[in-house]
PDB file of N, CA and C in Angstrom:
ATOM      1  N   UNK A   1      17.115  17.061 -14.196  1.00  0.00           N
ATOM      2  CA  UNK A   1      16.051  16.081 -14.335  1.00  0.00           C
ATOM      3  C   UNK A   1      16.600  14.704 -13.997  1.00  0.00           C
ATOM      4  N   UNK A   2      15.644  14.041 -13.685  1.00  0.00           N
ATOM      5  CA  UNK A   2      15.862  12.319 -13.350  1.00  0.00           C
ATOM      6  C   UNK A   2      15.350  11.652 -13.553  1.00  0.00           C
ATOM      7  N   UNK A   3      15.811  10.632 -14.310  1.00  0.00           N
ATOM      8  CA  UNK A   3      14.795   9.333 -14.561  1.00  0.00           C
ATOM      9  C   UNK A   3      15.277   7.973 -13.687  1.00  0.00           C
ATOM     10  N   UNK A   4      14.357   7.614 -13.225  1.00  0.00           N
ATOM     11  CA  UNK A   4      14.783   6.053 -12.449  1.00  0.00           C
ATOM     12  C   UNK A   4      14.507   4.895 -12.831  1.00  0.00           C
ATOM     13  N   UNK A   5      14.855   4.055 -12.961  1.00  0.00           N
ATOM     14  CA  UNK A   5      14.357   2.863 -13.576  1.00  0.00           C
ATOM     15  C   UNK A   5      14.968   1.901 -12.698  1.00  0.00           C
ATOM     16  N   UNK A   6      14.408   1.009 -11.699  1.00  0.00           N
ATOM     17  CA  UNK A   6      14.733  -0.445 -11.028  1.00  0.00           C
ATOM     18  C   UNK A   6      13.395  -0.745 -10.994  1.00  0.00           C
ATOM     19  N   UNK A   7      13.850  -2.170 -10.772  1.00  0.00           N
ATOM     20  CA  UNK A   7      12.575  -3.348 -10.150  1.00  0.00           C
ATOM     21  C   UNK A   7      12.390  -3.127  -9.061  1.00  0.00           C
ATOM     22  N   UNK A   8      11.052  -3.682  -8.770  1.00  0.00           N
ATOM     23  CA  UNK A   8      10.477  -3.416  -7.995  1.00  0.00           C
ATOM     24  C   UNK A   8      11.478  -4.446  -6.733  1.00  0.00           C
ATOM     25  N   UNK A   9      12.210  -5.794  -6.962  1.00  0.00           N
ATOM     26  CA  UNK A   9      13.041  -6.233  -6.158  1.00  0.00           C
ATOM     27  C   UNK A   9      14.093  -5.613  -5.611  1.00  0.00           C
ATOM     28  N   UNK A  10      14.637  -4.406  -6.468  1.00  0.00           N
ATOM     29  CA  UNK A  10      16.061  -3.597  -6.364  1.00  0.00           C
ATOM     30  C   UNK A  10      15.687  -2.931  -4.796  1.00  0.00           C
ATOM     31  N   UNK A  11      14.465  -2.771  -4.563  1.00  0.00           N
ATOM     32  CA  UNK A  11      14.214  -1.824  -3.485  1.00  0.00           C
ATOM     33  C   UNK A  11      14.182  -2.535  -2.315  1.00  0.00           C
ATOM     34  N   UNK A  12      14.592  -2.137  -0.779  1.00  0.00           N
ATOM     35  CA  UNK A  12      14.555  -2.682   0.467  1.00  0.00           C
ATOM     36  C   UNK A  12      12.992  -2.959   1.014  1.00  0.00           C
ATOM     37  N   UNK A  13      13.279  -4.234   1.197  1.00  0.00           N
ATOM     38  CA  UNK A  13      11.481  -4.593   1.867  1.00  0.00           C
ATOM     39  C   UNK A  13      11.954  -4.705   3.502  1.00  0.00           C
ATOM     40  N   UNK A  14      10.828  -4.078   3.824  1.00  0.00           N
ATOM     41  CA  UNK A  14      10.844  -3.821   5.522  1.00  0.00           C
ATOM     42  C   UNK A  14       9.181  -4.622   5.973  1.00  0.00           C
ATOM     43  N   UNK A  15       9.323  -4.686   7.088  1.00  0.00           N
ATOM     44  CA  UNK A  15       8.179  -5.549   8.062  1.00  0.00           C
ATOM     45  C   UNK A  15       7.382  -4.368   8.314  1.00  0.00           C
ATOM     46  N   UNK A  16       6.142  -4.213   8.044  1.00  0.00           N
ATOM     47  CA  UNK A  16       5.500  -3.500   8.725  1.00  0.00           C
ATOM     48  C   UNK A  16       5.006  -3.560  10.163  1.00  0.00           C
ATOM     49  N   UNK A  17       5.305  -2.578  11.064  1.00  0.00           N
ATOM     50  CA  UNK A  17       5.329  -3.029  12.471  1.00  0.00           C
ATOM     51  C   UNK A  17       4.171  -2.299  12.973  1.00  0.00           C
ATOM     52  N   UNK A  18       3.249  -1.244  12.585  1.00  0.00           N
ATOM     53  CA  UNK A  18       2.290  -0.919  13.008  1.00  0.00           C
ATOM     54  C   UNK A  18       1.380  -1.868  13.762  1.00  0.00           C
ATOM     55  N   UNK A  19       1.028  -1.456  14.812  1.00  0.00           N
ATOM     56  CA  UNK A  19       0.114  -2.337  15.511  1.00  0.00           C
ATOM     57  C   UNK A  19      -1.260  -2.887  14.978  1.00  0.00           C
ATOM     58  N   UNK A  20      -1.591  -3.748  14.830  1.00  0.00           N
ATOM     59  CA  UNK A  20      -2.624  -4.562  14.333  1.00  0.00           C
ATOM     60  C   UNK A  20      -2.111  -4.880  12.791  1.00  0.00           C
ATOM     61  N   UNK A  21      -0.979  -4.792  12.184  1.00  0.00           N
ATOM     62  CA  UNK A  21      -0.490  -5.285  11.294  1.00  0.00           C
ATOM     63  C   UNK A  21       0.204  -6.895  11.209  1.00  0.00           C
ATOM     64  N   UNK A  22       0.374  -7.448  10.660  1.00  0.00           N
ATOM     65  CA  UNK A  22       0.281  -9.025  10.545  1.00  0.00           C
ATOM     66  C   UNK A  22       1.039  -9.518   9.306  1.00  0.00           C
ATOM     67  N   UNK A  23       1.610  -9.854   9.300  1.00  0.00           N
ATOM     68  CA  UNK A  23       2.185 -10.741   7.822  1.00  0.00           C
ATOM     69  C   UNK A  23       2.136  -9.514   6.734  1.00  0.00           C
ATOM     70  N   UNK A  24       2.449  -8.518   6.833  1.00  0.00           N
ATOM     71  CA  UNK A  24       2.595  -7.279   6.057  1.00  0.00           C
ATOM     72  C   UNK A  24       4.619  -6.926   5.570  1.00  0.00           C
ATOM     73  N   UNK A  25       4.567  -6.170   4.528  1.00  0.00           N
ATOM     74  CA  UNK A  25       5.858  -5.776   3.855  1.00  0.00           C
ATOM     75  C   UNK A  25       5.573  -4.983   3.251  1.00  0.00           C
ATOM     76  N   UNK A  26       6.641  -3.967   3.228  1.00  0.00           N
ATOM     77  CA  UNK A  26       6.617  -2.783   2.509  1.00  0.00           C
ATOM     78  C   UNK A  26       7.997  -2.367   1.434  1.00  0.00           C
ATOM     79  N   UNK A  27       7.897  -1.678   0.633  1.00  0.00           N
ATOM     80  CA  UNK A  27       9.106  -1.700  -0.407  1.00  0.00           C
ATOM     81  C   UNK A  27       8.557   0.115  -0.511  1.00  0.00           C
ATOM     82  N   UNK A  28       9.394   1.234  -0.240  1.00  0.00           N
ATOM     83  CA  UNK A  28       9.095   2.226  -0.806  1.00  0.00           C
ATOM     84  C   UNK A  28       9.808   2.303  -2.342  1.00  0.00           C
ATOM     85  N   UNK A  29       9.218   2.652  -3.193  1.00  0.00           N
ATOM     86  CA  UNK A  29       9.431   2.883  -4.567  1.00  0.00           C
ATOM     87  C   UNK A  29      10.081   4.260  -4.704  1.00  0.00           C
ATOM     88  N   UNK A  30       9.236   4.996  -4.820  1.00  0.00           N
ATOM     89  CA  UNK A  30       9.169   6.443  -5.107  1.00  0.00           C
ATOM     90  C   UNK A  30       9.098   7.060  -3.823  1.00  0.00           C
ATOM     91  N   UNK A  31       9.910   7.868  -3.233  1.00  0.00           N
ATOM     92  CA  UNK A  31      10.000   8.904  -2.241  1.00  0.00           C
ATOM     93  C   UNK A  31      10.989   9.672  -2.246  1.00  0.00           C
ATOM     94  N   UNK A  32      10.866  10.045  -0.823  1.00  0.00           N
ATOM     95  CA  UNK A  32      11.727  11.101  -0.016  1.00  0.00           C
ATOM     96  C   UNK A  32      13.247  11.489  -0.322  1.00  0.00           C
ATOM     97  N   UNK A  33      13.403   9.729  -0.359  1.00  0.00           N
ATOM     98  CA  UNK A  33      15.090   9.693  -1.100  1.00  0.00           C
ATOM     99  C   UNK A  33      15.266   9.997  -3.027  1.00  0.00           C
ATOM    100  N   UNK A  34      14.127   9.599  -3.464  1.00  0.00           N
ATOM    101  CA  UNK A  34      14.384  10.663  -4.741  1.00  0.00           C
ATOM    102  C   UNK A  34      13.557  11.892  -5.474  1.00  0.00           C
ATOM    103  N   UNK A  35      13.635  12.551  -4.297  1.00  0.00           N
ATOM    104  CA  UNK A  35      13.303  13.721  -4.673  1.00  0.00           C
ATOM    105  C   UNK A  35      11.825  14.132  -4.829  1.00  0.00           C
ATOM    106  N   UNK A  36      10.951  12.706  -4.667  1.00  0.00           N
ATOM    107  CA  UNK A  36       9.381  13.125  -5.160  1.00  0.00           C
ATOM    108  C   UNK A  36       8.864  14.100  -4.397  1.00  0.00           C
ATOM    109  N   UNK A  37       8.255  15.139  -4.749  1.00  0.00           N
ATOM    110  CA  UNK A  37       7.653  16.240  -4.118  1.00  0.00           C
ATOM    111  C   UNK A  37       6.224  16.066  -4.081  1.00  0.00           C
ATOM    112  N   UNK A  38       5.649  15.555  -4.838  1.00  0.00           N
ATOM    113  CA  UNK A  38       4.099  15.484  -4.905  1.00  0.00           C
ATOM    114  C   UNK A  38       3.438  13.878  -4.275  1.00  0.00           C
ATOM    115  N   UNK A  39       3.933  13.340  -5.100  1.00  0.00           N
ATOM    116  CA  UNK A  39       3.616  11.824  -4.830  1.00  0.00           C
ATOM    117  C   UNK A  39       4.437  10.950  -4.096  1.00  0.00           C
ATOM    118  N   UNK A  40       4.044   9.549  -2.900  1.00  0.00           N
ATOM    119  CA  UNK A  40       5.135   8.421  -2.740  1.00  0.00           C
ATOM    120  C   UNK A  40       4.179   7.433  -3.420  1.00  0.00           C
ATOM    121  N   UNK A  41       4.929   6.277  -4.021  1.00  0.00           N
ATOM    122  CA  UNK A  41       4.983   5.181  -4.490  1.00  0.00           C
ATOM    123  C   UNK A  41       5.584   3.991  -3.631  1.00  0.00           C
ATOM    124  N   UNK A  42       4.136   3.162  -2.678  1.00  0.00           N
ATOM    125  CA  UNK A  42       4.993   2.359  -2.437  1.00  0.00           C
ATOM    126  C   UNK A  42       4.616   0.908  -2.811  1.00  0.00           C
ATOM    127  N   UNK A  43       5.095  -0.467  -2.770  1.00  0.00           N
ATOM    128  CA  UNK A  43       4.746  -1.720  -2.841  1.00  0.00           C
ATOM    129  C   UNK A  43       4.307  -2.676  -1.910  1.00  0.00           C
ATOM    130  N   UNK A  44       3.303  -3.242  -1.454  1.00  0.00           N
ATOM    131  CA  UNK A  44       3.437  -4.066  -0.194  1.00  0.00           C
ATOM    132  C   UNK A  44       2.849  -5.466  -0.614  1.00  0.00           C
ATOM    133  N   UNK A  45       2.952  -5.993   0.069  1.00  0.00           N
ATOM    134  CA  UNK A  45       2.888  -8.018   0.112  1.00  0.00           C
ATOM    135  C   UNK A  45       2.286  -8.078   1.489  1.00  0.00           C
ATOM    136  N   UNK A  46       1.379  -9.153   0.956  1.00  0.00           N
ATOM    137  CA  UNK A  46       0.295  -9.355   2.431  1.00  0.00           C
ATOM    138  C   UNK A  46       0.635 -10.919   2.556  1.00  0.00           C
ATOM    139  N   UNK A  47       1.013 -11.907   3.310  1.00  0.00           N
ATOM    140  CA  UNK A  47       1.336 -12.914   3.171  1.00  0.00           C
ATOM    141  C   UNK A  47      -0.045 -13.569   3.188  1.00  0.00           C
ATOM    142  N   UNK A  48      -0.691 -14.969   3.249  1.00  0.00           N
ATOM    143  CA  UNK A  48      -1.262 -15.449   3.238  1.00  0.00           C
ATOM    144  C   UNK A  48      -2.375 -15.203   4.510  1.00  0.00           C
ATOM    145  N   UNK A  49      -3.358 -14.885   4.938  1.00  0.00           N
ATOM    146  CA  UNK A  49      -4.073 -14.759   6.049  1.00  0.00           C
ATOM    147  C   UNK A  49      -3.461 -13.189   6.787  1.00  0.00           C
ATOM    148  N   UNK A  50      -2.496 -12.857   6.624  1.00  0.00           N
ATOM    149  CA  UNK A  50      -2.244 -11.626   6.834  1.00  0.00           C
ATOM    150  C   UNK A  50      -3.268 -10.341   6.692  1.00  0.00           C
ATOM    151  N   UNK A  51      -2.355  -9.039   6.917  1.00  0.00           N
ATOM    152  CA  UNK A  51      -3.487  -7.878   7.227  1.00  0.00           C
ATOM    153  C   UNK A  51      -2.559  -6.403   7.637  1.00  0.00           C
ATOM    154  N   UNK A  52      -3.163  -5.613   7.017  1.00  0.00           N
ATOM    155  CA  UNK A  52      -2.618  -4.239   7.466  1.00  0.00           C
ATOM    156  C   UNK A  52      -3.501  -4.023   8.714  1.00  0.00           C
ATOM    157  N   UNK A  53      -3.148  -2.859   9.280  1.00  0.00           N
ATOM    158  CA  UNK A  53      -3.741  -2.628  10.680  1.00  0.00           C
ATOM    159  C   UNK A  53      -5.432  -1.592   9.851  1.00  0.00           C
ATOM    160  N   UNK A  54      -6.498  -2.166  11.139  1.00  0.00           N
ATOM    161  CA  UNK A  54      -7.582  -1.301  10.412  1.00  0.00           C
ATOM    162  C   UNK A  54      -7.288   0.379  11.171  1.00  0.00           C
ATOM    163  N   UNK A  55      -7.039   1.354   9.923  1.00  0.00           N
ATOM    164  CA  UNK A  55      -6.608   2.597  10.598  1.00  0.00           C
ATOM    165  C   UNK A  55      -6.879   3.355   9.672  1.00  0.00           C
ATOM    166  N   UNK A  56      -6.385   4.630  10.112  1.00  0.00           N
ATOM    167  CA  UNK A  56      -7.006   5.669   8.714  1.00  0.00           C
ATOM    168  C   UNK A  56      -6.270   6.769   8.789  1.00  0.00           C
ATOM    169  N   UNK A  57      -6.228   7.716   8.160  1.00  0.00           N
ATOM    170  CA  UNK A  57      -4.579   8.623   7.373  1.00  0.00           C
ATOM    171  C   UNK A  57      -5.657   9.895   6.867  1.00  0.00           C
ATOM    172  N   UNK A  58      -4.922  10.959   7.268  1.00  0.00           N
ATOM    173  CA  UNK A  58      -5.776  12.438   6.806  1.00  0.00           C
ATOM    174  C   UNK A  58      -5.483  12.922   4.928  1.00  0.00           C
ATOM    175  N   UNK A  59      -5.013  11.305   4.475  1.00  0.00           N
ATOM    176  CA  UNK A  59      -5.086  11.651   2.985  1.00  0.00           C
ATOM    177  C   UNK A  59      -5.249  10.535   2.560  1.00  0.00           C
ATOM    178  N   UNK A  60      -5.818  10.727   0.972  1.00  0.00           N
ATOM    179  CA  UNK A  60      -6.423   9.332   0.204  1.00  0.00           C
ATOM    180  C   UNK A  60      -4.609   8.271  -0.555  1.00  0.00           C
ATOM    181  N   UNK A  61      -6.039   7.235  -0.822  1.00  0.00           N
ATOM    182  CA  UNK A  61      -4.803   6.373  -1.110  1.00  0.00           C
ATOM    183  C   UNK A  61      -5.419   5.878  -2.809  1.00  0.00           C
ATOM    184  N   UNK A  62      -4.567   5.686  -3.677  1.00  0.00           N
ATOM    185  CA  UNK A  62      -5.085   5.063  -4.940  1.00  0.00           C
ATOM    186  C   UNK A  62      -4.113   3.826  -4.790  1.00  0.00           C
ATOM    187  N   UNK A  63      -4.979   2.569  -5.124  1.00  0.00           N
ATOM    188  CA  UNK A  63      -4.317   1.024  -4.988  1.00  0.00           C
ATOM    189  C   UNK A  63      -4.535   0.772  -6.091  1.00  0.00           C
ATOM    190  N   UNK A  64      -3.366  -0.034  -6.761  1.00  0.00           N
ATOM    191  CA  UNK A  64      -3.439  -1.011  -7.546  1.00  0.00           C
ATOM    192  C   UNK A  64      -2.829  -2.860  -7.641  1.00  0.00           C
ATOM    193  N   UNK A  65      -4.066  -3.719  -7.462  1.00  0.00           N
ATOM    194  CA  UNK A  65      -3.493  -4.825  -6.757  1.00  0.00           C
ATOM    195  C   UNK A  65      -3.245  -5.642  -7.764  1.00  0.00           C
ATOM    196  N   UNK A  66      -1.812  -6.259  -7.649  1.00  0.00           N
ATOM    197  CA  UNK A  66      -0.375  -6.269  -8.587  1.00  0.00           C
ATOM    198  C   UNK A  66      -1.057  -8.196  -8.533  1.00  0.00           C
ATOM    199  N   UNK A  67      -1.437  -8.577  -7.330  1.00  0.00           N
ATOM    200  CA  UNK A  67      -1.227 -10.143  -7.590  1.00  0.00           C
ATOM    201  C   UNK A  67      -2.312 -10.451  -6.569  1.00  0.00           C
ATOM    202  N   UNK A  68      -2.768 -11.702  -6.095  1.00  0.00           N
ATOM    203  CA  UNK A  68      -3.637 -12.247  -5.416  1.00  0.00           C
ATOM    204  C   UNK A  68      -4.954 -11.697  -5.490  1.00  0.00           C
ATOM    205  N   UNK A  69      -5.631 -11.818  -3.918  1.00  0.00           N
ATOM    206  CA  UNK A  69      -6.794 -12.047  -3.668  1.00  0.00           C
ATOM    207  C   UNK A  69      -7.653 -11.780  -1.935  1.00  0.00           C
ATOM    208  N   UNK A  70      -8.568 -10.321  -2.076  1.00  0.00           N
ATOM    209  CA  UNK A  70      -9.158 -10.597  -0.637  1.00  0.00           C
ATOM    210  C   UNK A  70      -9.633  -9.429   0.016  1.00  0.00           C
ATOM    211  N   UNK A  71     -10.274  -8.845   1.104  1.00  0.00           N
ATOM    212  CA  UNK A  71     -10.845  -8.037   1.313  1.00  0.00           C
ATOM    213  C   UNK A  71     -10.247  -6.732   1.501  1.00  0.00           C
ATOM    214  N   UNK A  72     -11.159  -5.310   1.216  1.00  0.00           N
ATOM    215  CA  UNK A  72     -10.708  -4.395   1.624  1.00  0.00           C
ATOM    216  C   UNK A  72     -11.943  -4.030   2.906  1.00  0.00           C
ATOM    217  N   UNK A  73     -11.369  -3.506   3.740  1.00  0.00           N
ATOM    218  CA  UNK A  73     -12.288  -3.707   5.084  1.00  0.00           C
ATOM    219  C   UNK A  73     -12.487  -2.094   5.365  1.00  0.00           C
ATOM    220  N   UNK A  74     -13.786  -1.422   5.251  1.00  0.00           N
ATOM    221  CA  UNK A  74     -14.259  -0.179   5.952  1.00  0.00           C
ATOM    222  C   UNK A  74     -15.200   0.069   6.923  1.00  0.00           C
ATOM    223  N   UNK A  75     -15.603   1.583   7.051  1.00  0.00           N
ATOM    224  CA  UNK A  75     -16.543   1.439   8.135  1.00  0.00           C
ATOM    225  C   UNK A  75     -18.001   1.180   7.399  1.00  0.00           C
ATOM    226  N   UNK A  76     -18.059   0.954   6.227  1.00  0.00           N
ATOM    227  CA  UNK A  76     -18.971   0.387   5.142  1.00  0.00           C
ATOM    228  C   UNK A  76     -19.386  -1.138   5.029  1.00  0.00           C
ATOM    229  N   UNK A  77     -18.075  -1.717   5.404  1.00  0.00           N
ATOM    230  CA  UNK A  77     -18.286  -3.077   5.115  1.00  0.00           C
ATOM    231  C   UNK A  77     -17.276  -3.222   4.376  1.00  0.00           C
ATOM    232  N   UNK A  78     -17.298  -4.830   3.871  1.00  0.00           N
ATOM    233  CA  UNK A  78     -16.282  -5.300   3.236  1.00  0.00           C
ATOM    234  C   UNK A  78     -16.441  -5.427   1.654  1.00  0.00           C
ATOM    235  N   UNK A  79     -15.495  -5.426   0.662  1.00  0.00           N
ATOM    236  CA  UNK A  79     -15.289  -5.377  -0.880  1.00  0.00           C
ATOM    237  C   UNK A  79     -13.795  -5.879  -1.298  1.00  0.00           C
ATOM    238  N   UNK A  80     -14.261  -7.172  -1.648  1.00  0.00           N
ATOM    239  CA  UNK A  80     -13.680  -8.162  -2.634  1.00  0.00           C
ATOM    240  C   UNK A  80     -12.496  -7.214  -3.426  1.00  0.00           C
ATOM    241  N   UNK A  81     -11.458  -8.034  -3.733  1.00  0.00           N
ATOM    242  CA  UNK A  81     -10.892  -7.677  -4.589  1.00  0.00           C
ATOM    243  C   UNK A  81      -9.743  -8.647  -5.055  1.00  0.00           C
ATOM    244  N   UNK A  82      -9.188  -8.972  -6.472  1.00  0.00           N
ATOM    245  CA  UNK A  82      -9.148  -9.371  -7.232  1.00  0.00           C
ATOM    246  C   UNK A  82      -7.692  -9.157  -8.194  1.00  0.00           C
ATOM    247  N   UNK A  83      -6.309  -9.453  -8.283  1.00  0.00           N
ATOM    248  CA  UNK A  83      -5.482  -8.876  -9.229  1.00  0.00           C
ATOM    249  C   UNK A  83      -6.137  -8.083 -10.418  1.00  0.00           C
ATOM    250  N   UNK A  84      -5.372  -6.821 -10.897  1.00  0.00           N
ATOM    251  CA  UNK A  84      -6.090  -5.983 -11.282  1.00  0.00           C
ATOM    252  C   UNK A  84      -7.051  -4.960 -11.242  1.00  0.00           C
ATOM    253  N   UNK A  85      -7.510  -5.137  -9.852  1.00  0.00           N
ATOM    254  CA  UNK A  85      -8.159  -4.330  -9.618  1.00  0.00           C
ATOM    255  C   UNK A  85      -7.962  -3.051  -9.079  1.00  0.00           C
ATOM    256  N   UNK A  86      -8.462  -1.737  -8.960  1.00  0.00           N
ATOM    257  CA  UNK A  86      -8.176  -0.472  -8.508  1.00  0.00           C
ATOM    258  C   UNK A  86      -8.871   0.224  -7.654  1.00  0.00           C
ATOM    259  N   UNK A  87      -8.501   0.609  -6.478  1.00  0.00           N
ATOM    260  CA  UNK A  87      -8.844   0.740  -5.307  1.00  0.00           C
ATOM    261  C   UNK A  87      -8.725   2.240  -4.490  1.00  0.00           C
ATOM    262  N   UNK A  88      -9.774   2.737  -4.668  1.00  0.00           N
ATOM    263  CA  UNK A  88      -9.605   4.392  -3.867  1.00  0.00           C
ATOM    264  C   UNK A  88      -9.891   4.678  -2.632  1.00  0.00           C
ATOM    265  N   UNK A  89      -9.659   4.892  -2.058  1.00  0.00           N
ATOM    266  CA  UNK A  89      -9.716   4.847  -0.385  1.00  0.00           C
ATOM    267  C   UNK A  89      -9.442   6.239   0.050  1.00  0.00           C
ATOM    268  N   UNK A  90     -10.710   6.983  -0.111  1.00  0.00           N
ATOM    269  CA  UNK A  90     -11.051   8.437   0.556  1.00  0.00           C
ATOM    270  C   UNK A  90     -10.101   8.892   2.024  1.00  0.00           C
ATOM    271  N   UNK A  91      -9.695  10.201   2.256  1.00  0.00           N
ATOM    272  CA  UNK A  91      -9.234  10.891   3.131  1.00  0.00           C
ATOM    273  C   UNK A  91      -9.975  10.636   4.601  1.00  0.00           C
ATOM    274  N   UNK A  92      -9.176  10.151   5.260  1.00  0.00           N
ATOM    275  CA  UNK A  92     -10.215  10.074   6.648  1.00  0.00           C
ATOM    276  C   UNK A  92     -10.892   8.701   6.784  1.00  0.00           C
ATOM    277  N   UNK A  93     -11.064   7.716   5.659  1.00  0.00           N
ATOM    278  CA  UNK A  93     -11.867   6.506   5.788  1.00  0.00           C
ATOM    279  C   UNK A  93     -11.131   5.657   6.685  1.00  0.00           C
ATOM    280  N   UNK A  94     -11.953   4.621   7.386  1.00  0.00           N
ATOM    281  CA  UNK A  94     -10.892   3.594   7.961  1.00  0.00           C
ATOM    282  C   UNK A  94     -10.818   2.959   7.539  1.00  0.00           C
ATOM    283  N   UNK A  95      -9.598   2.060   7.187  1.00  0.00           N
ATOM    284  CA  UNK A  95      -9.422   0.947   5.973  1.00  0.00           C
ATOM    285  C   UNK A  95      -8.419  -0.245   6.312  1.00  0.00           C
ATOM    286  N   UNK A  96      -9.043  -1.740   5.738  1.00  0.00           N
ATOM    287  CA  UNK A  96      -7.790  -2.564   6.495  1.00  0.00           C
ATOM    288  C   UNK A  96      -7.641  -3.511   5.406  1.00  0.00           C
ATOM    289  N   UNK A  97      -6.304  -3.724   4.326  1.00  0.00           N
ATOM    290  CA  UNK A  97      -6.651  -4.663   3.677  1.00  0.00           C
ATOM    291  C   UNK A  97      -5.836  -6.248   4.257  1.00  0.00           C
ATOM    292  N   UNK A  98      -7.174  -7.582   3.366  1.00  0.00           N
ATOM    293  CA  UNK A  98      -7.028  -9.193   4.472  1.00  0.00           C
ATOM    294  C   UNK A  98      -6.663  -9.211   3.115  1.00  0.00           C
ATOM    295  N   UNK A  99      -5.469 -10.568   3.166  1.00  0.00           N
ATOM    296  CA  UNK A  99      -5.580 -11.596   2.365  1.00  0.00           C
ATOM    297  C   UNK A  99      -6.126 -12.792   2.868  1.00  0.00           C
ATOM    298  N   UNK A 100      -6.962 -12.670   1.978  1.00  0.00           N
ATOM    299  CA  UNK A 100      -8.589 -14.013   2.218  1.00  0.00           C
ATOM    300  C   UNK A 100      -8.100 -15.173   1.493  1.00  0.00           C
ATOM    301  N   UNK A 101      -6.850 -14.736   0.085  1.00  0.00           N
ATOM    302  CA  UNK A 101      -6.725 -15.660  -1.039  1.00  0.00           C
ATOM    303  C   UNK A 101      -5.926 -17.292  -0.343  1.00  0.00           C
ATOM    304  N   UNK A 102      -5.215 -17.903  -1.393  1.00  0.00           N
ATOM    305  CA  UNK A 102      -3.996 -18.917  -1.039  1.00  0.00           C
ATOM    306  C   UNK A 102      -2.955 -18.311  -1.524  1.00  0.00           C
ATOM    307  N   UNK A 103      -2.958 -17.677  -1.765  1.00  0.00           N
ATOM    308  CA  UNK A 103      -1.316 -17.122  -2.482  1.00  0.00           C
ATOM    309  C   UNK A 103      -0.974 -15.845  -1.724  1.00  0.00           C
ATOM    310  N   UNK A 104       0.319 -15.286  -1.591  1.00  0.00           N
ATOM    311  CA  UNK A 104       1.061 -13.833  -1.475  1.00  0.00           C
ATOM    312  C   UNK A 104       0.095 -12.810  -2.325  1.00  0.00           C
ATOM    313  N   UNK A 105      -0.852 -11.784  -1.427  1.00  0.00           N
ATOM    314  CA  UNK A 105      -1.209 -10.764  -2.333  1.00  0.00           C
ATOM    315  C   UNK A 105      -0.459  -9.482  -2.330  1.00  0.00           C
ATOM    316  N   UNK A 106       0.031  -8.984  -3.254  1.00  0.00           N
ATOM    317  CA  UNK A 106       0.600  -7.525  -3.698  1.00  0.00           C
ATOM    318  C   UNK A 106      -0.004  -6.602  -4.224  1.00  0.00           C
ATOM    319  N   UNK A 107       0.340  -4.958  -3.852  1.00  0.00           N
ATOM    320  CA  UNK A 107      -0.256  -4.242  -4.617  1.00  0.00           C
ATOM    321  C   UNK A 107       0.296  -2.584  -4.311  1.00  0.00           C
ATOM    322  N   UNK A 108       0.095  -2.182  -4.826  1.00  0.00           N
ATOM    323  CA  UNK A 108       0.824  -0.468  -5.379  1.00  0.00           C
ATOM    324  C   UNK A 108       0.309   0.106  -4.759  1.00  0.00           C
ATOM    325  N   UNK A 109       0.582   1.538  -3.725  1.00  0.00           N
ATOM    326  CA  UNK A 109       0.041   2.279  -2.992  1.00  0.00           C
ATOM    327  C   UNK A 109       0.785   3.399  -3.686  1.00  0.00           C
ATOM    328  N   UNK A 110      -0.472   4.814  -4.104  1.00  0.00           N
ATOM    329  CA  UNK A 110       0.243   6.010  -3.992  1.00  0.00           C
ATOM    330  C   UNK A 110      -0.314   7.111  -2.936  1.00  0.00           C
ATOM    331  N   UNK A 111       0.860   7.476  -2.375  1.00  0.00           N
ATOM    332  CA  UNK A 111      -0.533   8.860  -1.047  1.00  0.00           C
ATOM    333  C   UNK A 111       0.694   9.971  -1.672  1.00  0.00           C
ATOM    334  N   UNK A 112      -0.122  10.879  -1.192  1.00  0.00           N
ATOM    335  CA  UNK A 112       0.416  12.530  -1.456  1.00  0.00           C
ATOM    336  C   UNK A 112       1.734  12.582  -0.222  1.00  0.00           C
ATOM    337  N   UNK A 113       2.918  13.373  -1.206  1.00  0.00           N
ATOM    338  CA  UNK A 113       4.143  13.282   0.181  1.00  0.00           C
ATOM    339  C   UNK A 113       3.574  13.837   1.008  1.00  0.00           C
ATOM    340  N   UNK A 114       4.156  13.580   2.072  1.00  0.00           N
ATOM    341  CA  UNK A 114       3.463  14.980   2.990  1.00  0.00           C
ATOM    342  C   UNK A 114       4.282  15.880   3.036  1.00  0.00           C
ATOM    343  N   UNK A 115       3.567  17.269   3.678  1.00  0.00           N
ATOM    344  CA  UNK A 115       3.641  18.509   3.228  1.00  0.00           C
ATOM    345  C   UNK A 115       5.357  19.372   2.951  1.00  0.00           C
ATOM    346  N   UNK A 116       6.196  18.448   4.645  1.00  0.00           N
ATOM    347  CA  UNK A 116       7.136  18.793   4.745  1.00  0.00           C
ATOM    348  C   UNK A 116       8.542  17.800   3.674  1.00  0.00           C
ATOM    349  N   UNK A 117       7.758  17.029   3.033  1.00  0.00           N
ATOM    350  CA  UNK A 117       9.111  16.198   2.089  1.00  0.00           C
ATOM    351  C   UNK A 117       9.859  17.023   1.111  1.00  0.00           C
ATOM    352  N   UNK A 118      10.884  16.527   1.341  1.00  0.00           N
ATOM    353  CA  UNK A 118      11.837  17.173  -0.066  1.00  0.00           C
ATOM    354  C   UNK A 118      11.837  18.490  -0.038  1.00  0.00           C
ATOM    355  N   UNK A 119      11.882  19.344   1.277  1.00  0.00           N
ATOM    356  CA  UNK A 119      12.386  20.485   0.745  1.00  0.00           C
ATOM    357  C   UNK A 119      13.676  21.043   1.312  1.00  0.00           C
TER     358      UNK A 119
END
């Protein structure tokens, strides 16, 4: 068995380079390198006016946004969001999150490993 315990700083932040991505960072938490079989855990920072790319992934995502302020963008339209708030983003949806706020927004991503991790 294993227990882990670091900050969320202890972990390597990388640039997200996906195309149509913008002032984006990523910190994996929980993965591949320890062993998670079911779940990844990761962290990202949207800088000010920044943006993930609008795209979409054959599995859901559960968000939880750690700090700031600003849109989550679908083929629905757009929905506000707010530190604290919690964010589900269906299998297949297209999804892009803006920081609309003045400050650095952060927030928690978990998706299912995929199929072939950790074995």
């Amino acid at each position: 068995m294993t227990v882990k315990v670091q900050p969320i700083e202890g972990h390597e932040q990388s640039e997200v380079r996906m195309e149509g991505a913008a002032g984006v960072k990523m910190r994996m938490l929980i993965g591949p390198g320890d062993g998670a079989k079911n779940f990844h855990m990761r962290h990202f920072e949207i800088d000010v006016g920044g943006n993930t790319p609008f795209h979409q992934h054959d599995f859901e995502h559960e968000v939880l946004i750690l700090t700031g302020s600003g849109v989550v963008r679908s083929e629905e339209g757009d929905r506000s969001f707010n530190a604290g708030d919690v964010i589900f983003v269906s299998s297949d949806e297209k999804h892009q999150f803006v920081n609309t706020g003045n400050s650095s927004c952060s927030f928690i991503c978990l998706i299912p490993a995929p199929r072939d991790c950790c074995t």
